[in-house]
PDB file of N, CA and C in Angstrom:
ATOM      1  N   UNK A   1      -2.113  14.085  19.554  1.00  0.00           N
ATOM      2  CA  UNK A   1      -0.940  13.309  19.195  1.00  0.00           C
ATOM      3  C   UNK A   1       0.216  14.264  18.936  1.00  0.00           C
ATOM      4  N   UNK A   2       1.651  13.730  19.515  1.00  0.00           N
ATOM      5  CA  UNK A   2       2.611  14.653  19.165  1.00  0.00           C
ATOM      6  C   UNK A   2       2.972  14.677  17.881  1.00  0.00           C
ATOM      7  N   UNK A   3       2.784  15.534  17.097  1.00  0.00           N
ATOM      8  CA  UNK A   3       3.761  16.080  15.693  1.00  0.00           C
ATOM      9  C   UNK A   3       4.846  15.347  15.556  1.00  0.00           C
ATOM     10  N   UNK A   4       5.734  15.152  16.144  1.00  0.00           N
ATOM     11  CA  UNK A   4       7.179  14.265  15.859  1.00  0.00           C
ATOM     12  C   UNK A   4       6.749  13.162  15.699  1.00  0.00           C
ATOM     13  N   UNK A   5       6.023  12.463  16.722  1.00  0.00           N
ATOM     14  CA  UNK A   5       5.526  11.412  16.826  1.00  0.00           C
ATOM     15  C   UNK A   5       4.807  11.262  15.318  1.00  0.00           C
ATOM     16  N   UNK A   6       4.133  11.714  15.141  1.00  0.00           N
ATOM     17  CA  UNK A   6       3.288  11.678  13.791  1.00  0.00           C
ATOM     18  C   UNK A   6       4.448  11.581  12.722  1.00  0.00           C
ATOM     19  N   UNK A   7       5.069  12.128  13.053  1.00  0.00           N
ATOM     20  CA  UNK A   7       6.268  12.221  11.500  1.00  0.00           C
ATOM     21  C   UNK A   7       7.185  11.025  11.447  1.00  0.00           C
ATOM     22  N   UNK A   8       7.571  10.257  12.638  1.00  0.00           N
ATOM     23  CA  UNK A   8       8.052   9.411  12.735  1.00  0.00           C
ATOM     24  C   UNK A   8       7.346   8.248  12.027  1.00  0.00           C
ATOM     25  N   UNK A   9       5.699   8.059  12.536  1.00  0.00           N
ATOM     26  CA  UNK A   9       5.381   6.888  12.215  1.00  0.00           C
ATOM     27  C   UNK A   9       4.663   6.991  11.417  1.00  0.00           C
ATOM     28  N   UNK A  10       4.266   8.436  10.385  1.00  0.00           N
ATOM     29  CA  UNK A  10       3.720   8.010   9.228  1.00  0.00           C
ATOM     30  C   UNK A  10       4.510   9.380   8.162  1.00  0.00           C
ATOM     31  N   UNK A  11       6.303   8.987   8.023  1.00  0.00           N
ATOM     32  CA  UNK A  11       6.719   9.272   7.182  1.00  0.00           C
ATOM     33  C   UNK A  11       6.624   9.609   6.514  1.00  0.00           C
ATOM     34  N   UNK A  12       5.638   8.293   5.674  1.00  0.00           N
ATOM     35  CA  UNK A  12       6.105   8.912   4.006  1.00  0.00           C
ATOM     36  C   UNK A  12       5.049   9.919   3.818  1.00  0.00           C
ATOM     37  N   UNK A  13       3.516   9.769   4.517  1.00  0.00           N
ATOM     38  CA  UNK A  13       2.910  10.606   4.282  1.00  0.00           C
ATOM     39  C   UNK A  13       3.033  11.953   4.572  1.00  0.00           C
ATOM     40  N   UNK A  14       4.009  12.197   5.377  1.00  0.00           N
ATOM     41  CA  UNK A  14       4.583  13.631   5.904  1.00  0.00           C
ATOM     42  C   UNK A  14       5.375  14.064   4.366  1.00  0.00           C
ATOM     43  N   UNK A  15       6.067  12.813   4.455  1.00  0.00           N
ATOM     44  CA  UNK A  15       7.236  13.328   2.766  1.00  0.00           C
ATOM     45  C   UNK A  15       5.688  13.777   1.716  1.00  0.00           C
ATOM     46  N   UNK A  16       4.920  12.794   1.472  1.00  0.00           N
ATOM     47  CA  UNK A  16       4.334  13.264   0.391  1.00  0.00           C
ATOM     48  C   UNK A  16       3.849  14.828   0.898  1.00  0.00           C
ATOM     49  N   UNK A  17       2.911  15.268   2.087  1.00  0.00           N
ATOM     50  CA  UNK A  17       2.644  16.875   2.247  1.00  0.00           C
ATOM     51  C   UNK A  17       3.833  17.813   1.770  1.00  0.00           C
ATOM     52  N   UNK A  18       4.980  17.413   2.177  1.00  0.00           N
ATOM     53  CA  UNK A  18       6.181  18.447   1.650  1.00  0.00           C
ATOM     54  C   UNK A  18       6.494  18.125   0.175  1.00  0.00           C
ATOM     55  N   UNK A  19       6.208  17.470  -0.194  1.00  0.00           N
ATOM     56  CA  UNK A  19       6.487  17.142  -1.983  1.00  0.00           C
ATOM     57  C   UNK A  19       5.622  17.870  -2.679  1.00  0.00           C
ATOM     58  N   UNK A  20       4.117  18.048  -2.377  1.00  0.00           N
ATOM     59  CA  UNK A  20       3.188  18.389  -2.661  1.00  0.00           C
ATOM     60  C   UNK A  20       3.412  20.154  -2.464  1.00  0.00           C
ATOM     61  N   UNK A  21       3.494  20.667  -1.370  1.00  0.00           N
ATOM     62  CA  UNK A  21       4.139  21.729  -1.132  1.00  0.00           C
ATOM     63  C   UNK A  21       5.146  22.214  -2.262  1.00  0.00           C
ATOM     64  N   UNK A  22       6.440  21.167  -2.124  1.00  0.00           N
ATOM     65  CA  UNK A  22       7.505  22.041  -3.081  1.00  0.00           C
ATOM     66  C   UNK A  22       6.972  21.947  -4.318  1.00  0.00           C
ATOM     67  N   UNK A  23       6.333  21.397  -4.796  1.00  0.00           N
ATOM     68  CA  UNK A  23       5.910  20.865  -6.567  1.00  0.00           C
ATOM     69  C   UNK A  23       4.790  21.437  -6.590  1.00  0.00           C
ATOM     70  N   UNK A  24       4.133  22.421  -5.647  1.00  0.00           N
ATOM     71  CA  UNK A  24       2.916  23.513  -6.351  1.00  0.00           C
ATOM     72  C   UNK A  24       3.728  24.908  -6.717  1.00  0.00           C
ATOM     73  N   UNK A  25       4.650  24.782  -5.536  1.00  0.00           N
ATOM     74  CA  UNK A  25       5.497  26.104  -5.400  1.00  0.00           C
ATOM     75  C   UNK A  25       6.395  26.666  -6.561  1.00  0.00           C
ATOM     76  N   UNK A  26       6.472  24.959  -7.323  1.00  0.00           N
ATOM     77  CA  UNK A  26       7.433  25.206  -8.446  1.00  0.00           C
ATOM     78  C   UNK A  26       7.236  25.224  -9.437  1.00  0.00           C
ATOM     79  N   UNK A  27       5.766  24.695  -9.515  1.00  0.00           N
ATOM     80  CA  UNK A  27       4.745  24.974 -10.382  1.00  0.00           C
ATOM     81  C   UNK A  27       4.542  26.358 -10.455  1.00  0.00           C
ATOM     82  N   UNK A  28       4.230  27.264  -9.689  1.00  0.00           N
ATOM     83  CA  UNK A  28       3.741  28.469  -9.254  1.00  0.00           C
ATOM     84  C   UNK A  28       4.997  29.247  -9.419  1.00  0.00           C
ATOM     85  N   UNK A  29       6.358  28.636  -9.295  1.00  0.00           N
ATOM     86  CA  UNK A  29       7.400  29.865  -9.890  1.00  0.00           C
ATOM     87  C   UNK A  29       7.891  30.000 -11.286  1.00  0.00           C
ATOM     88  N   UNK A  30       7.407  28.230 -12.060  1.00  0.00           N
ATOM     89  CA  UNK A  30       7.551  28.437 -13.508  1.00  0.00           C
ATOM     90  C   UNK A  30       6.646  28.884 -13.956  1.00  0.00           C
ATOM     91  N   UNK A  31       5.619  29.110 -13.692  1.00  0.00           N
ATOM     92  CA  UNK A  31       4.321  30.290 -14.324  1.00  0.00           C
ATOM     93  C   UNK A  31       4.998  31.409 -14.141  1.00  0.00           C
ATOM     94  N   UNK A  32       5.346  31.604 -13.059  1.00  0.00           N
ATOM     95  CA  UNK A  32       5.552  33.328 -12.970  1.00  0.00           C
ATOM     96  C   UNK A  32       6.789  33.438 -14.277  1.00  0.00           C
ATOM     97  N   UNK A  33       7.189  32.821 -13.769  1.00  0.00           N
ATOM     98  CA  UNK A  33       8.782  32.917 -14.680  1.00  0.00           C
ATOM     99  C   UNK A  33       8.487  33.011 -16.172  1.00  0.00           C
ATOM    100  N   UNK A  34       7.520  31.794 -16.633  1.00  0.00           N
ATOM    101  CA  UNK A  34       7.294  31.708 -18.065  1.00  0.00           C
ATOM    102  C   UNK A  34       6.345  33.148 -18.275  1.00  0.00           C
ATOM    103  N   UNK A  35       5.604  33.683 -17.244  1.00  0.00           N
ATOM    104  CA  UNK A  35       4.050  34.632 -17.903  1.00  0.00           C
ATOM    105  C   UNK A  35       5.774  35.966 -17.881  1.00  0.00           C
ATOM    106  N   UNK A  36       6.204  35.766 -17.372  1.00  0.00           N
ATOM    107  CA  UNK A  36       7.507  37.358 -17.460  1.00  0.00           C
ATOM    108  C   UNK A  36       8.263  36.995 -18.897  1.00  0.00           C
ATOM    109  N   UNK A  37       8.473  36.628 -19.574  1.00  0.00           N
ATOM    110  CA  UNK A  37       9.192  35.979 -20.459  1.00  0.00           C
ATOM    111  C   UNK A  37       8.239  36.430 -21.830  1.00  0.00           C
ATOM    112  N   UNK A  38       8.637  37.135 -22.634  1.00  0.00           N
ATOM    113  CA  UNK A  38       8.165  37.376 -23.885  1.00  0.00           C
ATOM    114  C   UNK A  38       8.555  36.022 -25.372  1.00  0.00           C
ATOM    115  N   UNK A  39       9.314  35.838 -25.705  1.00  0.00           N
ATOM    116  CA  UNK A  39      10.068  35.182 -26.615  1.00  0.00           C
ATOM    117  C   UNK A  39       9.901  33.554 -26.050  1.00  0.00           C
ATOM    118  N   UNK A  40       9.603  32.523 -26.882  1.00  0.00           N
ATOM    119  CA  UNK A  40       9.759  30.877 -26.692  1.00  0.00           C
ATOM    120  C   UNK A  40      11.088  30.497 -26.233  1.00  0.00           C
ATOM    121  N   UNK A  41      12.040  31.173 -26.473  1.00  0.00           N
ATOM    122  CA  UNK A  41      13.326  30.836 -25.771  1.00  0.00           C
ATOM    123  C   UNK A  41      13.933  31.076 -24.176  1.00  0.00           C
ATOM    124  N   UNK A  42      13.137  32.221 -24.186  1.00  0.00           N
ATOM    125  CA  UNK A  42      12.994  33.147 -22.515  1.00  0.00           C
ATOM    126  C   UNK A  42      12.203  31.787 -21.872  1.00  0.00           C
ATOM    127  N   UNK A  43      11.446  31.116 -22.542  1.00  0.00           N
ATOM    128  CA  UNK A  43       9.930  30.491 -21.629  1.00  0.00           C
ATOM    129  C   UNK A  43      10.381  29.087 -21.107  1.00  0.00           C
ATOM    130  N   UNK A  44      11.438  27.990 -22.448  1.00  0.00           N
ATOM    131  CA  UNK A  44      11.735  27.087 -22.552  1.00  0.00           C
ATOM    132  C   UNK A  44      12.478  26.607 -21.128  1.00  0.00           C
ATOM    133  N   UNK A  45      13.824  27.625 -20.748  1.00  0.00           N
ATOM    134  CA  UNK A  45      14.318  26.977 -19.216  1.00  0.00           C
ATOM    135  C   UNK A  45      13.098  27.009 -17.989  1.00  0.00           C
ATOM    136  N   UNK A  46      12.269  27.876 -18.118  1.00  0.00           N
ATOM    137  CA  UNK A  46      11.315  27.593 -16.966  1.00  0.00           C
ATOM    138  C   UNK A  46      10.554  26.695 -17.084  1.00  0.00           C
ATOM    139  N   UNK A  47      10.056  26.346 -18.335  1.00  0.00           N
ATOM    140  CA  UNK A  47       9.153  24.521 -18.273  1.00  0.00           C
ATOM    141  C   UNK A  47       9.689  23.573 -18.290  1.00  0.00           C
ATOM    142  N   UNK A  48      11.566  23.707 -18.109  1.00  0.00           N
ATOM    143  CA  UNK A  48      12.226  22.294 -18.347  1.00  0.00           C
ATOM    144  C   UNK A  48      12.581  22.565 -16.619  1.00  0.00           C
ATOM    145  N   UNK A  49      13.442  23.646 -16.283  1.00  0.00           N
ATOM    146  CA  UNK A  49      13.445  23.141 -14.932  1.00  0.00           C
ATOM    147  C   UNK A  49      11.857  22.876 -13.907  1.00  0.00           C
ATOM    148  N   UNK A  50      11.506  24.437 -13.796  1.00  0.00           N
ATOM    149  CA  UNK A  50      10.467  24.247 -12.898  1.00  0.00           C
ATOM    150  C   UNK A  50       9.118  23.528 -12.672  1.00  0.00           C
ATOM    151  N   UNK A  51       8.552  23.538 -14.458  1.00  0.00           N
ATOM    152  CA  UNK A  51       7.218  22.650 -14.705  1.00  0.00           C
ATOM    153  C   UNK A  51       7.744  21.487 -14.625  1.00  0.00           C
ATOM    154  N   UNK A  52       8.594  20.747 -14.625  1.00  0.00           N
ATOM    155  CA  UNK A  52       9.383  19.165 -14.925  1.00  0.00           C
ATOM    156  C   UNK A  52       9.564  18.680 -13.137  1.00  0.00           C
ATOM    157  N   UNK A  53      10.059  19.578 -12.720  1.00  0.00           N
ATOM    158  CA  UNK A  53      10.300  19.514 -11.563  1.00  0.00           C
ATOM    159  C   UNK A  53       8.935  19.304 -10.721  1.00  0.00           C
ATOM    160  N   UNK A  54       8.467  20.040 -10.698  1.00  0.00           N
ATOM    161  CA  UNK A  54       7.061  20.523 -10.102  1.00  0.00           C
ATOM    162  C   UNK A  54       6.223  18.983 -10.223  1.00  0.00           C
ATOM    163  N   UNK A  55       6.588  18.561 -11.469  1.00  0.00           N
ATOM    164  CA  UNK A  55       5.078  17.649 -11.811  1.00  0.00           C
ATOM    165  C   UNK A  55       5.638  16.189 -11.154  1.00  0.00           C
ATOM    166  N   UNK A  56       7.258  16.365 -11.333  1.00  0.00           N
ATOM    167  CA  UNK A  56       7.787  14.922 -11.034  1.00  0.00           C
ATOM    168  C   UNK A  56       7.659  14.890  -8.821  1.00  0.00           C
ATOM    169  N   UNK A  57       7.750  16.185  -8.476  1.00  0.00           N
ATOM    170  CA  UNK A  57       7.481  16.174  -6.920  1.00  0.00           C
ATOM    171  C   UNK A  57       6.277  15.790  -6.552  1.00  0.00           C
ATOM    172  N   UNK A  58       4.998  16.166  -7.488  1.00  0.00           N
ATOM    173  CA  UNK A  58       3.590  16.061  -7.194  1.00  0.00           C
ATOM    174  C   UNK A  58       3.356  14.570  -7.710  1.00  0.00           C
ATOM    175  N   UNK A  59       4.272  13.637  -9.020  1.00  0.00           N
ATOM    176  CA  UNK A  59       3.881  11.922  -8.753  1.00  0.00           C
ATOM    177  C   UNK A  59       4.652  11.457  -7.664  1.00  0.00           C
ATOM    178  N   UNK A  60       6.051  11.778  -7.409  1.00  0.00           N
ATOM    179  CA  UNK A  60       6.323  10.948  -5.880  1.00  0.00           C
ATOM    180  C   UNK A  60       5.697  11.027  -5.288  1.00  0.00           C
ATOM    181  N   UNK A  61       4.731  12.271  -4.941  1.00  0.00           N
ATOM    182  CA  UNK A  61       4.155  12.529  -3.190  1.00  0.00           C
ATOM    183  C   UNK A  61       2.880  11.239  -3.589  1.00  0.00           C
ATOM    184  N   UNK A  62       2.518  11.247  -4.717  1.00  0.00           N
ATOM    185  CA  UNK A  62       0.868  10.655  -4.740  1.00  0.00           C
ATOM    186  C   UNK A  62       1.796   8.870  -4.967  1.00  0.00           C
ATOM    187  N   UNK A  63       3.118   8.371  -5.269  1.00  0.00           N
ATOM    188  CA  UNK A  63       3.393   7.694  -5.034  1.00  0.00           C
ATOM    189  C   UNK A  63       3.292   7.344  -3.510  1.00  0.00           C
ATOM    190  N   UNK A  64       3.690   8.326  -2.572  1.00  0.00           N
ATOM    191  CA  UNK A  64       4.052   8.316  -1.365  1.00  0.00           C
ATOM    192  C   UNK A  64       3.260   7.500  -0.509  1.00  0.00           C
ATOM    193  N   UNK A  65       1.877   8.413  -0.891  1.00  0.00           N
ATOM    194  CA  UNK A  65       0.451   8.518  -0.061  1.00  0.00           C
ATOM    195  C   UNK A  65      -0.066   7.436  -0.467  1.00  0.00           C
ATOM    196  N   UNK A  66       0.251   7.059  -1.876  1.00  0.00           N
ATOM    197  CA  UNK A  66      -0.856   5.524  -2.308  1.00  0.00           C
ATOM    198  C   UNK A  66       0.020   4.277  -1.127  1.00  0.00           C
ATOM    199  N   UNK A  67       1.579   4.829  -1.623  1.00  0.00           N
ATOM    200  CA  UNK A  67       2.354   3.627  -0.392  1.00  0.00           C
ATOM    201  C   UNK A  67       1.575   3.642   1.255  1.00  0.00           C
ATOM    202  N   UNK A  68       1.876   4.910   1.436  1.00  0.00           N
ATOM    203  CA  UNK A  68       0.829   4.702   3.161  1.00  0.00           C
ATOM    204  C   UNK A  68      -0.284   3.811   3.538  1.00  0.00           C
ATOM    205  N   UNK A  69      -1.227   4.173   2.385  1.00  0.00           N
ATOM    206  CA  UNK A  69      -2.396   3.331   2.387  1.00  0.00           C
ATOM    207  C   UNK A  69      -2.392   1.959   1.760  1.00  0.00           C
ATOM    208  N   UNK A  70      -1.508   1.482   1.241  1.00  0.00           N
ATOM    209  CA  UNK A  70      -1.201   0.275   1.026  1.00  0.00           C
ATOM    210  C   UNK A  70      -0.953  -0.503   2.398  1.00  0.00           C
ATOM    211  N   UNK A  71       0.266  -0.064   2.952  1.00  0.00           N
ATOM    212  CA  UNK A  71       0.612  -0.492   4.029  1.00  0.00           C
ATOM    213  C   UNK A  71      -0.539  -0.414   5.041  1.00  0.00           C
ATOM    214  N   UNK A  72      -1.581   0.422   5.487  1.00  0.00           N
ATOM    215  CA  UNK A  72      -2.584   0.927   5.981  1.00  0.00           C
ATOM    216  C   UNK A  72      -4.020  -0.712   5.948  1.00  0.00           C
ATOM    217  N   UNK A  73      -3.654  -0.950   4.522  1.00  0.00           N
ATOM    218  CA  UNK A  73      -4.638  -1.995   4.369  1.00  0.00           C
ATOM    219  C   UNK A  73      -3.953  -3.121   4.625  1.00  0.00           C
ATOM    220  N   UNK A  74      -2.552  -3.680   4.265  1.00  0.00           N
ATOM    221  CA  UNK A  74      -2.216  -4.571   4.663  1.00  0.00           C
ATOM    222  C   UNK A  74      -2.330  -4.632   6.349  1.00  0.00           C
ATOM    223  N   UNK A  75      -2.113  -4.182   6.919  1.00  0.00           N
ATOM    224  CA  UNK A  75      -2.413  -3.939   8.308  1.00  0.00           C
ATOM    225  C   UNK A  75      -3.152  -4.590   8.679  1.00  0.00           C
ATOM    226  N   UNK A  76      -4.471  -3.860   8.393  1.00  0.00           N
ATOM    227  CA  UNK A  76      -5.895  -4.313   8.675  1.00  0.00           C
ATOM    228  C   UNK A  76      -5.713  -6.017   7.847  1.00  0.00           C
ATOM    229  N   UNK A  77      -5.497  -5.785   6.981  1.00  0.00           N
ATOM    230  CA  UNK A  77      -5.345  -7.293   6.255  1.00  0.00           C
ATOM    231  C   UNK A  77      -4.777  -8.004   7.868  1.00  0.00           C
ATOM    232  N   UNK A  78      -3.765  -7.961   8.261  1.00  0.00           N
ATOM    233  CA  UNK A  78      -2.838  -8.708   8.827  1.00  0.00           C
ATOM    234  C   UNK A  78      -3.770  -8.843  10.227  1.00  0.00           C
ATOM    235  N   UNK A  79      -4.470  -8.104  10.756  1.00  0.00           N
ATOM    236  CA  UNK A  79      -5.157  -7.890  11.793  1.00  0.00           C
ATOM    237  C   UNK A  79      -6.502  -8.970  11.793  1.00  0.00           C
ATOM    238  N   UNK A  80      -6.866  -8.833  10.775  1.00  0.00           N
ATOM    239  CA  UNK A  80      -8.420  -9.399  10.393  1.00  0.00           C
ATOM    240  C   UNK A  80      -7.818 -11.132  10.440  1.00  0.00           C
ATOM    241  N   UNK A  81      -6.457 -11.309  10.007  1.00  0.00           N
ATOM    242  CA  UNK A  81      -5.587 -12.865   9.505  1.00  0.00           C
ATOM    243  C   UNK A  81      -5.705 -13.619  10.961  1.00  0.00           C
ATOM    244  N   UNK A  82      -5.610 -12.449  11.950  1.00  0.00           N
ATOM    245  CA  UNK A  82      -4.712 -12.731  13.257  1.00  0.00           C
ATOM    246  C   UNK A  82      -6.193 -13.333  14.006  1.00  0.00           C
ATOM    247  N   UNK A  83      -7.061 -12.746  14.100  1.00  0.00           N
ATOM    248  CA  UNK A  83      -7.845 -12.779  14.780  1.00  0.00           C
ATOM    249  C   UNK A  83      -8.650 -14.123  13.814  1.00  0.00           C
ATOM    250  N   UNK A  84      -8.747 -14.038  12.788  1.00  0.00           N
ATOM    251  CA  UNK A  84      -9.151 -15.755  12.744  1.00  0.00           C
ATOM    252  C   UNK A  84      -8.569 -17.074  12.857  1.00  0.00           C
ATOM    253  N   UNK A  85      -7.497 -16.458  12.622  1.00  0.00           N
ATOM    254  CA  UNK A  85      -6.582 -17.578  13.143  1.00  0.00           C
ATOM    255  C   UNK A  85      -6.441 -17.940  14.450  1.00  0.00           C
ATOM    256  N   UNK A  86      -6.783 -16.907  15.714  1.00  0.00           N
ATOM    257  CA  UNK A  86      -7.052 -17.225  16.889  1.00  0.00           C
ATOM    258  C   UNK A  86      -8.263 -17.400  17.021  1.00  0.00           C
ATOM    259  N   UNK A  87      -9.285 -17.418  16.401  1.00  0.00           N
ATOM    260  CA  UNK A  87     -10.181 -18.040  16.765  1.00  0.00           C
ATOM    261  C   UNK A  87     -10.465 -19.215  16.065  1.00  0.00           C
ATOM    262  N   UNK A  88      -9.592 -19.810  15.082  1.00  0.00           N
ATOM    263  CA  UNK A  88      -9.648 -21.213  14.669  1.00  0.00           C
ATOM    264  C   UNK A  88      -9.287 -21.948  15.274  1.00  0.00           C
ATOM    265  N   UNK A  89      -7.550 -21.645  15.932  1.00  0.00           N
ATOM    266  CA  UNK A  89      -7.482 -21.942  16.909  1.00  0.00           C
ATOM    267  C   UNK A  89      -8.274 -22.385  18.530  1.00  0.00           C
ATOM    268  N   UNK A  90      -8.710 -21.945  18.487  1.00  0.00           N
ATOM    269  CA  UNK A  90      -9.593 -21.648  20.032  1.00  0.00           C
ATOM    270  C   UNK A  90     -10.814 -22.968  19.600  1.00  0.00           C
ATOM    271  N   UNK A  91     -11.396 -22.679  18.372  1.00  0.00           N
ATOM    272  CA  UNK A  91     -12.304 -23.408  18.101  1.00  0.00           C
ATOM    273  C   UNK A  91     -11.834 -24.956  17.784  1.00  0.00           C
ATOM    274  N   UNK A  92     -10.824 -25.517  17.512  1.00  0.00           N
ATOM    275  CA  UNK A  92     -10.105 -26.307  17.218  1.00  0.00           C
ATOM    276  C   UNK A  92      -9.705 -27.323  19.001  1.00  0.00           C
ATOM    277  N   UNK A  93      -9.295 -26.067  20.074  1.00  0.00           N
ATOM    278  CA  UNK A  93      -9.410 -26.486  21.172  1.00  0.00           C
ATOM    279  C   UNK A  93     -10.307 -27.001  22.056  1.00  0.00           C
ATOM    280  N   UNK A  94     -11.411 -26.415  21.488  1.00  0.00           N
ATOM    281  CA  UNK A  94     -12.665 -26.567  22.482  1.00  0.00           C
ATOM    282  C   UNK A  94     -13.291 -28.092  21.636  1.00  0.00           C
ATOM    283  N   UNK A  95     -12.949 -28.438  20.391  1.00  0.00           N
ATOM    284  CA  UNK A  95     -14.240 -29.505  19.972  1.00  0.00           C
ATOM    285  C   UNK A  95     -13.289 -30.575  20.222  1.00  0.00           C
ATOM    286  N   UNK A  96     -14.281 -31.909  20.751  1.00  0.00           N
ATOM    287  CA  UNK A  96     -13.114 -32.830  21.262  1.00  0.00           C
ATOM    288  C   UNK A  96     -13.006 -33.624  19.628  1.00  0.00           C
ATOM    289  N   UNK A  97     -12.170 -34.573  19.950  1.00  0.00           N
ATOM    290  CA  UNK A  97     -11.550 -35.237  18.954  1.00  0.00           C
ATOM    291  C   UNK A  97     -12.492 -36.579  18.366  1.00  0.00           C
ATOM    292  N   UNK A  98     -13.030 -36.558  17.262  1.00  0.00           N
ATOM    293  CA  UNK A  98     -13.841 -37.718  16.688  1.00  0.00           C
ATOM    294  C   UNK A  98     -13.378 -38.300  15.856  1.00  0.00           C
ATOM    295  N   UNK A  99     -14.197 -39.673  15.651  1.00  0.00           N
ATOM    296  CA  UNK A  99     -13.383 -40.460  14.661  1.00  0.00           C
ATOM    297  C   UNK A  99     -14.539 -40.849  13.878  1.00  0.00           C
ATOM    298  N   UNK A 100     -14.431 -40.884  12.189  1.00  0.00           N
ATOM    299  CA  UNK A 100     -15.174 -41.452  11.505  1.00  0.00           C
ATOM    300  C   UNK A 100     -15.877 -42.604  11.800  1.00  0.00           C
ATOM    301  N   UNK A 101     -17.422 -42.627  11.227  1.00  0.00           N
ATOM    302  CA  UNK A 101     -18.136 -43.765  12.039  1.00  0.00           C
ATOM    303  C   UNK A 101     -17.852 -45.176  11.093  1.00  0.00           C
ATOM    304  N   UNK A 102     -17.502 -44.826   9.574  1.00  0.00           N
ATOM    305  CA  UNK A 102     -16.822 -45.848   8.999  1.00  0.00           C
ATOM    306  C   UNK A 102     -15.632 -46.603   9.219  1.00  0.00           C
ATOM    307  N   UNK A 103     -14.784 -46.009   9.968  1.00  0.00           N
ATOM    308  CA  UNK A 103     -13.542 -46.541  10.581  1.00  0.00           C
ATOM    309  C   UNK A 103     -12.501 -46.246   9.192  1.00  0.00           C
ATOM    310  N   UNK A 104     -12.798 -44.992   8.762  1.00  0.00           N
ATOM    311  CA  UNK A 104     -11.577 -44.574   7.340  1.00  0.00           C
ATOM    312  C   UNK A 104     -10.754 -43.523   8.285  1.00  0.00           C
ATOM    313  N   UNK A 105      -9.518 -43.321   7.496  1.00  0.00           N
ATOM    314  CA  UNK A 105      -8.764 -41.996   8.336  1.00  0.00           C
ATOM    315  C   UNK A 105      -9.337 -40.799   8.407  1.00  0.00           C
ATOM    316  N   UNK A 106     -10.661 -40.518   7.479  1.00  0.00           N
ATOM    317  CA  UNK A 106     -11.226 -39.190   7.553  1.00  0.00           C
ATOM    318  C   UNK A 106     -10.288 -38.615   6.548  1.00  0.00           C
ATOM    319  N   UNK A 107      -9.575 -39.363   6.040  1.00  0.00           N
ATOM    320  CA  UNK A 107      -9.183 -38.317   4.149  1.00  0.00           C
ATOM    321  C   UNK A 107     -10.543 -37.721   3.456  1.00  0.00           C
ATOM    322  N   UNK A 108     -10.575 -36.793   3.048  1.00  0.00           N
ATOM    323  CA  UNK A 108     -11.588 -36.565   2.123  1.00  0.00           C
ATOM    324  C   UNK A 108     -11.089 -37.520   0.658  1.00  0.00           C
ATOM    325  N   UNK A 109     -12.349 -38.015  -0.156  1.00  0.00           N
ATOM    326  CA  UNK A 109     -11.996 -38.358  -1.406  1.00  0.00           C
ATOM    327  C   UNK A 109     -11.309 -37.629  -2.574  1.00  0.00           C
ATOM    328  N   UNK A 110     -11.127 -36.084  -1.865  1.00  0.00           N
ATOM    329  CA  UNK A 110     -10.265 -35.083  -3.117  1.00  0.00           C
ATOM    330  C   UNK A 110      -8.808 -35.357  -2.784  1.00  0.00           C
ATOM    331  N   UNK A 111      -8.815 -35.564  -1.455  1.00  0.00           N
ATOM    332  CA  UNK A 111      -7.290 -35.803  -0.767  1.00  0.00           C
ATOM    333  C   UNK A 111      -6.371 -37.223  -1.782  1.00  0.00           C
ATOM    334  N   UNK A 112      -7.787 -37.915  -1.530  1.00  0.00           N
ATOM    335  CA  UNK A 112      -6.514 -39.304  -2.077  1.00  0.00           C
ATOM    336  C   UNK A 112      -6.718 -39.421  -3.466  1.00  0.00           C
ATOM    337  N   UNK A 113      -7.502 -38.577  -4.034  1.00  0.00           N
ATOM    338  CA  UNK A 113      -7.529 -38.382  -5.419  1.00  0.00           C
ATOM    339  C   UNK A 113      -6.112 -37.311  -6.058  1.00  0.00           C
ATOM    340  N   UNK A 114      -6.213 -36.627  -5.172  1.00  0.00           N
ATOM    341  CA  UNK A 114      -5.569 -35.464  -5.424  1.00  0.00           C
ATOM    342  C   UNK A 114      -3.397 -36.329  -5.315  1.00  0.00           C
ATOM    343  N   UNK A 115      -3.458 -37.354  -4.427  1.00  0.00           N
ATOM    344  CA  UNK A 115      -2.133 -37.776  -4.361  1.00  0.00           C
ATOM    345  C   UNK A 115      -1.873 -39.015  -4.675  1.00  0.00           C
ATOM    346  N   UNK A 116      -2.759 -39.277  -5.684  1.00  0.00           N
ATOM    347  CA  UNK A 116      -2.791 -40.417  -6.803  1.00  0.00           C
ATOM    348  C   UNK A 116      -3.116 -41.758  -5.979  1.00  0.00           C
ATOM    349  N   UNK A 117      -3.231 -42.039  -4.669  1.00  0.00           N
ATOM    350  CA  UNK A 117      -3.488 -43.264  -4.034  1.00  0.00           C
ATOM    351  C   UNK A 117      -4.885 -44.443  -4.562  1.00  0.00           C
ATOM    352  N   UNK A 118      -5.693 -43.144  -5.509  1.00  0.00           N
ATOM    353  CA  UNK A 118      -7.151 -43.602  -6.231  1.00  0.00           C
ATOM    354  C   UNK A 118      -6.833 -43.659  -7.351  1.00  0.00           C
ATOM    355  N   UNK A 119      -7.033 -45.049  -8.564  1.00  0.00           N
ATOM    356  CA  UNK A 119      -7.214 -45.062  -9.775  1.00  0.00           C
ATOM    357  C   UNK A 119      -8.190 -45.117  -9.988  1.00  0.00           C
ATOM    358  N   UNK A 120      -8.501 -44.339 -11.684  1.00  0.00           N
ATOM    359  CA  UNK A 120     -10.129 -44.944 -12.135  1.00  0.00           C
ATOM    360  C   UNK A 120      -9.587 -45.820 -13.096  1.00  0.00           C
TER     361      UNK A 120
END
């Protein structure tokens, strides 16, 4: 499969690999930054920019990726919908048309219960 192609049609999961990427990286430069740093004041700008940063890139991406697979299942959801519905269809075509041997419309009794036409 082409690479572009891939990036085109599964986006976000491309965004989440590069999120994941920048938010280890920045993880990995506020360590360095904080382990060089003697004093709590030296340490403080590297866990507000880079650890803050870092952690908030690594929940979008896992936002990202849970979105993919959401969409991923609705899919299949939508796929599995399609195909019974064409075959209800189909099955609906093939059985011929009968009529109750009582001579009623074929309401079920929940039907005319259900739209008040039945008192008890």
């Amino acid at each position: 499969m082409d690479f572009y192609k891939w990036v085109r049609t599964q986006w976000d999961r491309a965004a989440a690999i590069v999120l994941v990427i920048v938010g280890l990286v920045a993880l990995i430069l506020g360590w360095i930054g904080v382990s060089g740093a003697t004093l709590p004041t030296e340490q403080i700008p590297y866990l507000s920019s880079d650890g803050l940063f870092g952690i908030f890139a690594l929940g979008v991406a896992a936002t990202l990726w849970l979105s993919a697979d959401l969409r991923d299942e609705w899919r299949k959801l939508d796929d599995i919908h399609r195909d019974l519905r064409a075959a209800r269809e189909a099955e609906h075509e093939d059985a011929p048309l009968s009529r109750s041997s009582n001579g009623s419309s074929g309401r079920s009794r929940r039907a005319t219960a259900s739209t008040g036409a039945e008192k008890d």
